[in-house]
Protein backbone atom coordinates (compact mmCIF):
# COMPACT_ATOMS: atom_id res chain seq x y z
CA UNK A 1 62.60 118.40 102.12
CA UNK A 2 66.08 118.02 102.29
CA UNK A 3 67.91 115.09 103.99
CA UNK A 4 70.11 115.69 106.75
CA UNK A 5 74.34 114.71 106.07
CA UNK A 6 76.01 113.07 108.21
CA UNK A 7 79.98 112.84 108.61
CA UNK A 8 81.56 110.24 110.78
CA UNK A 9 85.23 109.07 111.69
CA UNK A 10 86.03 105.81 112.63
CA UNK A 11 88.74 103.90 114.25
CA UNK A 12 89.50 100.75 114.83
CA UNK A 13 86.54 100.16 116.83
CA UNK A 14 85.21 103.24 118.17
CA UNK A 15 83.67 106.55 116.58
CA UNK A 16 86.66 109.44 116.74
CA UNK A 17 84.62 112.69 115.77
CA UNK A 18 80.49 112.94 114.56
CA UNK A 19 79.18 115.83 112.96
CA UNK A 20 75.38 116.00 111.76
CA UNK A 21 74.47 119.36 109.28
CA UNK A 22 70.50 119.31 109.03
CA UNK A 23 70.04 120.95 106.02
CA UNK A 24 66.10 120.99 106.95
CA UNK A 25 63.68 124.13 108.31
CA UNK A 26 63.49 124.01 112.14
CA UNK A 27 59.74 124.25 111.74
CA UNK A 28 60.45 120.07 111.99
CA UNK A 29 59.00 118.42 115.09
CA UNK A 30 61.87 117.31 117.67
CA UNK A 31 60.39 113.78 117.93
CA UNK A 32 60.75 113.21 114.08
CA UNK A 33 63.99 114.63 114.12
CA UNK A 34 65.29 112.33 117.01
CA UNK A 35 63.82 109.45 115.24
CA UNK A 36 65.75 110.21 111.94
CA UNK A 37 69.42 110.89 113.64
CA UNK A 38 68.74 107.41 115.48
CA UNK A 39 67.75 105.80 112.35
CA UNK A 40 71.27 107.35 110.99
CA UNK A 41 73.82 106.96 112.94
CA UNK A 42 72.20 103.13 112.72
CA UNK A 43 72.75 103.16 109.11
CA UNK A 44 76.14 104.60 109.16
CA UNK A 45 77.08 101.75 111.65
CA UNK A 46 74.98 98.72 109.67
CA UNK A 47 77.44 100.10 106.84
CA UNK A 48 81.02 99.60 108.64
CA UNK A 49 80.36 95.68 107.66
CA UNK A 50 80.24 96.90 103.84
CA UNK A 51 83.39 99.01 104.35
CA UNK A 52 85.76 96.10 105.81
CA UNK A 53 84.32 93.97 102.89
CA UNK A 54 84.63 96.36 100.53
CA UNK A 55 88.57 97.92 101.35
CA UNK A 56 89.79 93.99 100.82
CA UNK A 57 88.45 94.61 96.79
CA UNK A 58 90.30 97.57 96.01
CA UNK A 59 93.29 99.33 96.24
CA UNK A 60 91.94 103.26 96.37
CA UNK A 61 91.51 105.25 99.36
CA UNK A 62 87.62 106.66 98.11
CA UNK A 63 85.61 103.50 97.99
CA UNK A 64 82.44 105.74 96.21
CA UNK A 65 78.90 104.57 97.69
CA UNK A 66 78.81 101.18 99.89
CA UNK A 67 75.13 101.42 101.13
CA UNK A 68 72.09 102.83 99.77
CA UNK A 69 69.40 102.74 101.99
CA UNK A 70 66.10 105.00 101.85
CA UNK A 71 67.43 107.54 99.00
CA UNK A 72 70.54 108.15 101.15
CA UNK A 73 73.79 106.54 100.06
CA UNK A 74 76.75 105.89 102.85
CA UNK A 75 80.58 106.97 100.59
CA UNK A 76 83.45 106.35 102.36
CA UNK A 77 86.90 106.85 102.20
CA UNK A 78 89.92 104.84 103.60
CA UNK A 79 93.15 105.94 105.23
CA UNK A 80 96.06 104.30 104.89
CA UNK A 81 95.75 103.43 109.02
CA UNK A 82 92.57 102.05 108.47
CA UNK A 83 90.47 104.74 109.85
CA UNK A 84 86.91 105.56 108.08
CA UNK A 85 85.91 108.59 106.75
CA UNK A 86 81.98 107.99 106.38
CA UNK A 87 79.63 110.33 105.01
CA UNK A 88 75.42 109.60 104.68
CA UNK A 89 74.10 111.87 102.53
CA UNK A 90 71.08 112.45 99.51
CA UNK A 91 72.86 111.48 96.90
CA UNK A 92 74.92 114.49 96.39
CA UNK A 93 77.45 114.44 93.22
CA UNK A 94 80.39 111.51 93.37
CA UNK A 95 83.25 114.73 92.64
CA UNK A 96 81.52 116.78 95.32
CA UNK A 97 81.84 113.57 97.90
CA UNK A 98 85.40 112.52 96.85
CA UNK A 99 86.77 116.54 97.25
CA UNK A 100 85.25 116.24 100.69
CA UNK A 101 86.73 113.60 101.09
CA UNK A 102 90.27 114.56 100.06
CA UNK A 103 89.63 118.28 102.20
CA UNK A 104 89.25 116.44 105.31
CA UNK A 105 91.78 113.78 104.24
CA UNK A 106 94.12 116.88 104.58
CA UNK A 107 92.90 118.17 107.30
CA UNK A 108 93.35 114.92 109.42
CA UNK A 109 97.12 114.22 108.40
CA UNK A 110 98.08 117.69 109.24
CA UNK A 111 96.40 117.47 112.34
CA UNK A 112 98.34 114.01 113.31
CA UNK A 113 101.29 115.39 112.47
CA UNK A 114 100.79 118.70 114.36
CA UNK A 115 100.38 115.86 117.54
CA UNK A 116 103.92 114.42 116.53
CA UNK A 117 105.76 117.89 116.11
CA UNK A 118 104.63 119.06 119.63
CA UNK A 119 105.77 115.44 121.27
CA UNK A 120 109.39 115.59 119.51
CA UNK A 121 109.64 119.35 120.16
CA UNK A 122 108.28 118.16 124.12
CA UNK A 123 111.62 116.00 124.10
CA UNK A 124 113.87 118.06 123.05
């Protein structure tokens, strides 16, 4: 049985964008399921404590695995405006994480400044 992964972004105090990909059969009982995205989303938050602590000891963006907790590990990665990129997954390889990372790194600066184009074209 497979674990599911879970991707979180965080901002200065509030969640921005969740995304759970249950890699499991949906032969699974709801119940259980409910129970495990619960128990989560709990580790995930238990974990932002680790992060703050944890971006004050280095100087890289990918802080690599801050919590381990029931063969799941929580790796997260930093932006430069402090928002989290968390991911809770089975222990999947550290190069797999970090170019997951960097994708949606990408992703999420081209987005932001696709929001600042359309304002200064707005003005204009």
């Amino acid at each position: 049985m497979s674990t599911p992964v879970l991707f979180v972004i965080v901002g200065k105090n509030e969640p921005l964008f969740e995304a759970e990909i249950d890699t499991t059969s949906a032969s699974g009982s709801t119940g259980q399921n409910d129970l495990s995205t619960r128990q989560n989303y709990f580790v995930l938050h238990s974990a932002l404590d680790l992060v703050e602590k944890s971006a004050w000891t280095t100087n890289n963006m990918y802080l690599r695995v801050v919590d381990k907790v029931n063969h799941q590990q929580v790796s997260t990665f930093l932006t430069a405006a402090n928002v989290k990129f968390m991911l809770l997954h089975g222990g999947k390889g550290e190069e797999v994480v970090k170019n997951f990372f960097n994708e949606v790194y990408g992703y999420y600066v081209k987005v932001c400044l696709y929001v600042i184009c359309l304002n200064v074209i707005c003005f204009i």
